[in-house]
Protein backbone atom coordinates (compact mmCIF):
# COMPACT_ATOMS: atom_id res chain seq x y z
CA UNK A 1 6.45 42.14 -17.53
CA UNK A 2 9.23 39.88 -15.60
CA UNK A 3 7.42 36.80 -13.59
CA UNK A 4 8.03 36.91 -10.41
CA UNK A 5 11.22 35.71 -9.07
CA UNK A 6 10.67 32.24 -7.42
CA UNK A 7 13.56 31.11 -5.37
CA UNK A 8 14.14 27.13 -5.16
CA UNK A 9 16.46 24.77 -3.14
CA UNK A 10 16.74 21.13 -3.77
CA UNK A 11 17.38 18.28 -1.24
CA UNK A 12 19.27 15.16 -2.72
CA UNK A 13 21.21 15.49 -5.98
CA UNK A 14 20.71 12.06 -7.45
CA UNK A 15 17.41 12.29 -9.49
CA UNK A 16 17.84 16.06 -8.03
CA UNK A 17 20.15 17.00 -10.49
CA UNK A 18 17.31 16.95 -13.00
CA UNK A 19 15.45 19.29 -11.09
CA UNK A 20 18.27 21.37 -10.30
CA UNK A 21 18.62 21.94 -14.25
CA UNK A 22 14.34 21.95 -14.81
CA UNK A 23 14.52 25.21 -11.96
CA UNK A 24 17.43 26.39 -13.84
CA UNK A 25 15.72 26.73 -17.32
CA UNK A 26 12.47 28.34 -15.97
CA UNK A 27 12.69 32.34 -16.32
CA UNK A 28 12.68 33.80 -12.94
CA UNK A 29 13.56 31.22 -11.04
CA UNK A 30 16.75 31.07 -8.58
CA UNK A 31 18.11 27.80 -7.20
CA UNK A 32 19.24 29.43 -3.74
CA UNK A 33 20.38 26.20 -2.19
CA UNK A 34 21.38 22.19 -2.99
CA UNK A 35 21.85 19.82 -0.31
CA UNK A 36 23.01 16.49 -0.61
CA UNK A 37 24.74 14.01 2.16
CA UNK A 38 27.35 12.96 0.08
CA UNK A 39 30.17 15.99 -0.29
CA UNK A 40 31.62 14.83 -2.49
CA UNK A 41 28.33 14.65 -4.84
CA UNK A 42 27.03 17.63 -3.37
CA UNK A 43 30.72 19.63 -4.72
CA UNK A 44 30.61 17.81 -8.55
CA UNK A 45 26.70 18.83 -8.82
CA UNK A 46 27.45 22.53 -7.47
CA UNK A 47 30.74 23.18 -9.28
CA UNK A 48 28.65 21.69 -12.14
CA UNK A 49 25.79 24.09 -12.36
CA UNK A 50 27.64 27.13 -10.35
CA UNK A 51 25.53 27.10 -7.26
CA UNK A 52 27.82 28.17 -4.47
CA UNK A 53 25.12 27.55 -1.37
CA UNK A 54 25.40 24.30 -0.65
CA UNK A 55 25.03 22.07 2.52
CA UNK A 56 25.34 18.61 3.88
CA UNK A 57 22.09 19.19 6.72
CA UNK A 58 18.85 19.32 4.93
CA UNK A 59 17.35 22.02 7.18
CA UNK A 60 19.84 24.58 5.99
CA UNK A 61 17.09 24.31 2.77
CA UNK A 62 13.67 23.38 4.25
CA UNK A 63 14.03 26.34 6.66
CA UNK A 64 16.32 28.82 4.77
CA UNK A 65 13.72 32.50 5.00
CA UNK A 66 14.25 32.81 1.23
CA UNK A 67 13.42 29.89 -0.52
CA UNK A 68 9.58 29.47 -1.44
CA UNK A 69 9.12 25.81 -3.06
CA UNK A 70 11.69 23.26 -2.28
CA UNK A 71 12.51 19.94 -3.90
CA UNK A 72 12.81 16.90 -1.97
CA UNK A 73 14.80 13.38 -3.93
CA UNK A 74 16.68 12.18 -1.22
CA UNK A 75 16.18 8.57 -0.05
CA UNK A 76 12.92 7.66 0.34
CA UNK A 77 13.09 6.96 4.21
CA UNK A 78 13.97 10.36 4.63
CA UNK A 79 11.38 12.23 2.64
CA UNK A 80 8.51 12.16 5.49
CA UNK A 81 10.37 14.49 8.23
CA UNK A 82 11.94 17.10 5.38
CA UNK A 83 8.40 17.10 3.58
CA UNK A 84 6.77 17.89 6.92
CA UNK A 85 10.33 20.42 7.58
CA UNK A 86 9.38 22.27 4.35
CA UNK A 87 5.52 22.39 4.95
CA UNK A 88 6.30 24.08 8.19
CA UNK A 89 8.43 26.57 7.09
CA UNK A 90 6.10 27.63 4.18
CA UNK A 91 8.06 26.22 2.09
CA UNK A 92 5.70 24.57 -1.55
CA UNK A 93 6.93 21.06 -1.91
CA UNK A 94 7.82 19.08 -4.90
CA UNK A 95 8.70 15.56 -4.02
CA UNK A 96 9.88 12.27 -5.43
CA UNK A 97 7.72 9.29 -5.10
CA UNK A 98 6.85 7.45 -3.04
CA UNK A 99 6.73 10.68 -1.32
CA UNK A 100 6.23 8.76 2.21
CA UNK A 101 7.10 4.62 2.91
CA UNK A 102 4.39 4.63 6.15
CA UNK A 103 1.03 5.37 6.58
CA UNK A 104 1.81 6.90 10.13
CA UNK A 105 3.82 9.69 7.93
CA UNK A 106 1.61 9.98 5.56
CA UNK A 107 -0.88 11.29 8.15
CA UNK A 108 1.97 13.60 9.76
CA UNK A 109 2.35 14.80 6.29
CA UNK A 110 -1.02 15.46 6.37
CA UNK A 111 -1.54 17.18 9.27
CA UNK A 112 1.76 19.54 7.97
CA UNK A 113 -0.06 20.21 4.51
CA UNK A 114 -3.32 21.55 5.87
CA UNK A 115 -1.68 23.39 8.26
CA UNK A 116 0.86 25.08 5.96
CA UNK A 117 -1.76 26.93 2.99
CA UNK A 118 1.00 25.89 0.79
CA UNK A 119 0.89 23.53 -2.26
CA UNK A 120 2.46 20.21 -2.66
CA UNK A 121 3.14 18.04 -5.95
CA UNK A 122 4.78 14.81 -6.73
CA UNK A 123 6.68 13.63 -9.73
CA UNK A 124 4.54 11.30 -11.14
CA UNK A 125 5.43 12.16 -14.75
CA UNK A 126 3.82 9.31 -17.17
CA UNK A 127 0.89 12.14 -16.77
CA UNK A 128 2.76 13.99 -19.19
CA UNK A 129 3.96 12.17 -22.30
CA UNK A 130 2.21 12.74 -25.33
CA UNK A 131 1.30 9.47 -26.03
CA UNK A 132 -1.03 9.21 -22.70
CA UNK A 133 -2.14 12.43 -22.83
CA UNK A 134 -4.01 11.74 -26.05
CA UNK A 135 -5.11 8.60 -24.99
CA UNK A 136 -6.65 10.49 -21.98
CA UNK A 137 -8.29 12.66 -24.70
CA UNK A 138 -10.04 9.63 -26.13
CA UNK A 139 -10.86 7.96 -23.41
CA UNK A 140 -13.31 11.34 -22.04
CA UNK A 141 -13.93 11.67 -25.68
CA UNK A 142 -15.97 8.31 -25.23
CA UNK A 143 -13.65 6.44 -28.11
CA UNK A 144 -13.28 3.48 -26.09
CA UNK A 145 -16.88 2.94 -24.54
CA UNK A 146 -17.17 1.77 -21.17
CA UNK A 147 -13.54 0.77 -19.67
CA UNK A 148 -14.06 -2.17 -18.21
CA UNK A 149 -10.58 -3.52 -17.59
CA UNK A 150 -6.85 -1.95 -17.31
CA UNK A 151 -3.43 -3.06 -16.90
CA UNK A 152 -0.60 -1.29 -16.10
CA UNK A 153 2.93 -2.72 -15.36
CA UNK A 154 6.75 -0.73 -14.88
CA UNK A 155 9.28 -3.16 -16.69
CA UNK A 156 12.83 -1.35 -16.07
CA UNK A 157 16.38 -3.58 -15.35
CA UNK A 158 17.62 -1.71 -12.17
CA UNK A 159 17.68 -4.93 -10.54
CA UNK A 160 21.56 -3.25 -8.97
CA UNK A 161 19.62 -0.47 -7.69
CA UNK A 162 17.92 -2.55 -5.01
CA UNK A 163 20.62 -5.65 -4.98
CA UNK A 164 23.99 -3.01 -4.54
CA UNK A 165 22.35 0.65 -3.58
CA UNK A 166 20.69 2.75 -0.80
CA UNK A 167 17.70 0.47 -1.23
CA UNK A 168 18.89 -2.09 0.35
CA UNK A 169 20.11 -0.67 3.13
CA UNK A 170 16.70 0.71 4.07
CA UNK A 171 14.73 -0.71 7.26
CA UNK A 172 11.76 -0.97 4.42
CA UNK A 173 11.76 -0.50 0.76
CA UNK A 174 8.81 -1.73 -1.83
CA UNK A 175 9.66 -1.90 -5.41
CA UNK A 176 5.97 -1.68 -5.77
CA UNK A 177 6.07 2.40 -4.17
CA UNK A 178 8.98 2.77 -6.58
CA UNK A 179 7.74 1.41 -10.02
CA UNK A 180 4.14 0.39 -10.00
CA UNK A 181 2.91 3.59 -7.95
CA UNK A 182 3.41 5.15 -11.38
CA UNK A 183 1.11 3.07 -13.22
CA UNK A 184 -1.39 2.79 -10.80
CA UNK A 185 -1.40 7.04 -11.06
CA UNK A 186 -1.89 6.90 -14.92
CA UNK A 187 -4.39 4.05 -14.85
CA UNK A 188 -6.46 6.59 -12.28
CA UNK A 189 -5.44 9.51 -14.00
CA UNK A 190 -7.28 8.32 -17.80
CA UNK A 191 -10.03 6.83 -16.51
CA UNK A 192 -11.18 9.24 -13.44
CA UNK A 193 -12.21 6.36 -11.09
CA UNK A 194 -10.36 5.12 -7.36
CA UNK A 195 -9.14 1.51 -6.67
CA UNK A 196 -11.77 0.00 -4.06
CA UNK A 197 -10.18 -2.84 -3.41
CA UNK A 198 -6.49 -4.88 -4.03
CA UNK A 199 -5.16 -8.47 -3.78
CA UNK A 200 -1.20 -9.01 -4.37
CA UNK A 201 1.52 -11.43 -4.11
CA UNK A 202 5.54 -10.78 -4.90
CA UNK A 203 8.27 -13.01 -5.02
CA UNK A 204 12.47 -12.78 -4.47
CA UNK A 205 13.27 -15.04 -7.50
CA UNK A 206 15.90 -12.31 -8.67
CA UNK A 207 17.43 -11.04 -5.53
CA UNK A 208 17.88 -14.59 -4.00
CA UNK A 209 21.37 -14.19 -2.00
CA UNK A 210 21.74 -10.23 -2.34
CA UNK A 211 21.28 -8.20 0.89
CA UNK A 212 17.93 -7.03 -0.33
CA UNK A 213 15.53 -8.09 2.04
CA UNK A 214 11.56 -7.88 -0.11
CA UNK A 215 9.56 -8.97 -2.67
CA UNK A 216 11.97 -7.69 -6.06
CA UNK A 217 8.83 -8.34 -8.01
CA UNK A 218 5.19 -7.27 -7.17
CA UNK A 219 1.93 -8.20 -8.76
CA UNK A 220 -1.63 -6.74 -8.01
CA UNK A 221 -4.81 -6.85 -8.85
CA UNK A 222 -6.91 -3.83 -8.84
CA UNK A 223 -10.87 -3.32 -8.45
CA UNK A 224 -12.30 -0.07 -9.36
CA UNK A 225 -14.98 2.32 -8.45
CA UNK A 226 -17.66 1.48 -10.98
CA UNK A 227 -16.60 -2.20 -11.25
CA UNK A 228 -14.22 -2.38 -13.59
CA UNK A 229 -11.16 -4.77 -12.81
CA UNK A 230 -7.26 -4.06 -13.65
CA UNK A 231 -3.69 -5.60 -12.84
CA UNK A 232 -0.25 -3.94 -12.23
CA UNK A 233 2.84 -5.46 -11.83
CA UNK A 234 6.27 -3.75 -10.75
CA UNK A 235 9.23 -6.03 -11.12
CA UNK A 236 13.08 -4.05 -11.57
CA UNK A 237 14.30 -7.32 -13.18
CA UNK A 238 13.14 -8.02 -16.70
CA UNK A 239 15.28 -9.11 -19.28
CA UNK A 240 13.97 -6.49 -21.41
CA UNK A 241 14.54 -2.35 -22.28
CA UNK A 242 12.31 -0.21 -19.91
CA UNK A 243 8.58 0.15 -20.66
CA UNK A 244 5.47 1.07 -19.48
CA UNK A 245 3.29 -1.48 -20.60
CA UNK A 246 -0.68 -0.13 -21.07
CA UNK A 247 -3.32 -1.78 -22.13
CA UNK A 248 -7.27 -0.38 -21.83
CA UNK A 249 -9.91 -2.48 -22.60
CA UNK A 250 -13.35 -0.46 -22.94
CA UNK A 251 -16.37 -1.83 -24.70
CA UNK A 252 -15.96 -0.02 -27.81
CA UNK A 253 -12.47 0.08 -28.39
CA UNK A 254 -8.90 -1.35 -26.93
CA UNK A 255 -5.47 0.39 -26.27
CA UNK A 256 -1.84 -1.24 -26.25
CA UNK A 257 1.14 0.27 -25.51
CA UNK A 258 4.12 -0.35 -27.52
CA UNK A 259 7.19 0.14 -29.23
CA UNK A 260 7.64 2.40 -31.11
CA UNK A 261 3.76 2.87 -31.89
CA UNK A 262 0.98 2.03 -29.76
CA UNK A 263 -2.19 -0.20 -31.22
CA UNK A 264 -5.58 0.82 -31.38
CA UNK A 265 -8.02 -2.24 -31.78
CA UNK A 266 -12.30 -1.55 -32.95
CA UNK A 267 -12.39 -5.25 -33.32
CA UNK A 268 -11.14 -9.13 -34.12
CA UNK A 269 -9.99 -8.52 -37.49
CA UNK A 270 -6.11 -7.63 -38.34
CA UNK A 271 -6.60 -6.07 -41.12
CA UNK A 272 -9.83 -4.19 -40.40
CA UNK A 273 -9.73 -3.23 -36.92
CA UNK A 274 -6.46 -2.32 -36.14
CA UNK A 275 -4.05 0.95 -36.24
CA UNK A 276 -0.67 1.91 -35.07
CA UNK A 277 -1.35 5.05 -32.35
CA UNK A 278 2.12 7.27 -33.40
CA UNK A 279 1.93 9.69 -30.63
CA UNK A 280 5.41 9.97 -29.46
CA UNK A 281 6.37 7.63 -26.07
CA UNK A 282 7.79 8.54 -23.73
CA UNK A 283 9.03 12.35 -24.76
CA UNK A 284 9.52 12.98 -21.10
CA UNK A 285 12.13 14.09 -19.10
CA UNK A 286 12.50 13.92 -15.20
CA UNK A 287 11.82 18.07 -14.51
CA UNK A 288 9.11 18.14 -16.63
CA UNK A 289 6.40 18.69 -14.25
CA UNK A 290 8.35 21.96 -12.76
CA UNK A 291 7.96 24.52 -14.81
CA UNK A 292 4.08 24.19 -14.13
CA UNK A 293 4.18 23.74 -10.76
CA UNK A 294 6.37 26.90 -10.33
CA UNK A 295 3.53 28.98 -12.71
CA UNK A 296 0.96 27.50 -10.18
CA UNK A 297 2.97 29.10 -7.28
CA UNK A 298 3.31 32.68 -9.04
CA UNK A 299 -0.94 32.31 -10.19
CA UNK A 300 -1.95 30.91 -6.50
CA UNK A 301 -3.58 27.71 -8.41
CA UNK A 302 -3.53 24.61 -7.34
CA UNK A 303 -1.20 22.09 -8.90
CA UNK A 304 -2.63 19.20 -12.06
CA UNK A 305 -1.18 16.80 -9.51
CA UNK A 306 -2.00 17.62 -6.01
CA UNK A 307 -2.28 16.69 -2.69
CA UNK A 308 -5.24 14.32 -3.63
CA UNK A 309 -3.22 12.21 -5.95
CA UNK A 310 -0.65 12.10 -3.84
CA UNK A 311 -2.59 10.82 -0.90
CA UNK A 312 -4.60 9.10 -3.05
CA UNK A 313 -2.43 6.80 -5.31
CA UNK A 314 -0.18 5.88 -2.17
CA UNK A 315 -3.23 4.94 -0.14
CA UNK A 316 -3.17 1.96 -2.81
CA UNK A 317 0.61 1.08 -2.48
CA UNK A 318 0.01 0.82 1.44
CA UNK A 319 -2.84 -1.81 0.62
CA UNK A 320 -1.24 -3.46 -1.86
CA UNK A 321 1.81 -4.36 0.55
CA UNK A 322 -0.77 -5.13 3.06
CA UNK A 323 -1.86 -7.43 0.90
CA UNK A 324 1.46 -9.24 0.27
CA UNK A 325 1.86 -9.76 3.41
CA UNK A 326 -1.69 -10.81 4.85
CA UNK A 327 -1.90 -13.04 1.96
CA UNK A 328 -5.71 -11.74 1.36
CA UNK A 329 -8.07 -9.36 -0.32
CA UNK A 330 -7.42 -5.44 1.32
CA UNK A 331 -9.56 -2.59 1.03
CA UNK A 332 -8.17 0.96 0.36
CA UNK A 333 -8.07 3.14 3.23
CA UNK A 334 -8.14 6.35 2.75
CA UNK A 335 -5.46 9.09 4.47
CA UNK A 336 -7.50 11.93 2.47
């Protein structure tokens, strides 16, 4: 029996272009529309891919009466009012992180969501490489004990993406909502608990003299539900290849992230208590998360990352800029 045909449109066709090809691949699934406000990016990408509906307004997707789940990885300052576009037009909504820069749209997203019955994900896609999907494995298996400590940091040189791009030339951006919110997602993710509580500083050491007007580097610590204590760091300017550093410390055993195995440590001794972890890293692409999310539209199940992660994980970017700039110790508030 055919799947039911599921009929897509994508807004922004930077990071976009992955989905575009992700929709593409699943069976039964049309891309009826691709926006982008750049025409001439907007004609390469549809020439490209032979989509002939295209458009320059971003409404032309989030309301069109045939499309059921829409994509949205345009710039971030724009992803509030065509999330809430999409929500209202029953549109399911996929959407780049941060999916929101404010709390005050984060709570009109919000309001959209429960309104609209439909389902909303976000592509926070360290969830699905092998390497920390086995770790989550262990970790319930009760390998590692008690986890009493985590650390998660995103190490990538795009330094030009916030000195020369669109970043820049936002009215906010926070390298901390672009790197570290995906690390603070997998640290919650493996171990099942909130962030209570967050202190933070940043500094402009690498972006000294650009246009680019924040922190370029981000550091936080993290308390958890349950008392344990962690650390993430976001910084788009290491002199280094890109990485997800990881390293869980429980009271029977300890995880490291590396390259190209992890380490798993029982103990002090080198030669003893300690084993390379060959699960593959990161095996990911960007559309990965898509072909699920379109199965959970056709079943009427509700997405592995949903509108409580969403809500959830961003709630602790908010207080973690809060906490850059009040200089102090910030609670997480909760939008959900």
């Amino acid at each position: 029996m055919s799947p039911k045909t599921i009929r897509a449109g994508v807004v922004g066709l930077g990071v976009g272009e992955a989905h575009l090809r992700s929709y593409l691949d699943i069976p039964g699934c049309d891309v009826t529309m691709i926006c982008d406000v750049d025409p001439v990016r907007l004609a390469e990408i549809g020439d490209k891919y032979g989509i002939g509906a295209r458009s320059l307004d971003y409404k032309s997707v989030t309301e069109h009466p045939d499309i059921e789940v829409v994509s949205i990885c345009s710039f971030d300052d724009a992803h509030a009012v065509q999330i809430v576009s999409a929500l209202r037009n029953g549109k399911h909504v996929m959407v780049e992180k941060p999916f929101v820069l404010h709390r005050h749209e984060a709570e009109e997203v919000l309001r959209a969501f429960e309104q609209s019955g439909r389902f909303m994900t976000s592509n926070l896609i360290l969830r699905r490489s092998p390497r920390f999907v086995a770790l989550k494995q262990m970790i319930a298996a009760g390998e590692f004990g008690e986890i009493f400590h985590i650390e998660g940091d995103y190490l990538h040189q795009i330094l030009w993406k916030i000195t020369e791009g669109w970043r820049s030339k936002l009215d906010f951006y926070c390298t901390f909502y672009g790197g570290g919110i995906h690390l603070v997602d997998l640290m919650r993710w493996l171990i099942g608990r909130e962030v209570t509580e967050v202190c933070a500083m940043g500094t402009d050491i690498l972006t000294r003299g650009s246009r680019y007007r924040w922190p370029d580097t981000i550091s936080a610590l993290l308390k958890w539900e349950g008392g344990a204590t962690g650390k993430c760091t976001a910084t788009l300017g290491p002199q280094r290849t890109k990485f997800h550093a990881l390293n869980v410390f429980g009271t029977r055993g300890t995880f490291v992230n590396d390259m190209p195995h992890a380490k798993l440590f029982t103990g002090d001794d080198p030669e003893r208590d300690e084993r390379a972890f060959e699960v593959p890293y990161p095996a990911i692409e960007k559309g990965d998360l898509l072909p699920d999310f379109v199965d959970c539209i056709r079943e009427g199940r509700r997405p592995a990352i949903n509108e409580i992660d969403i809500f959830r994980v961003m709630d602790v970017c908010f207080a973690v800029w809060e906490a850059v700039e009040r200089r102090t110790t910030v609670r997480v508030a909760r939008t959900l």
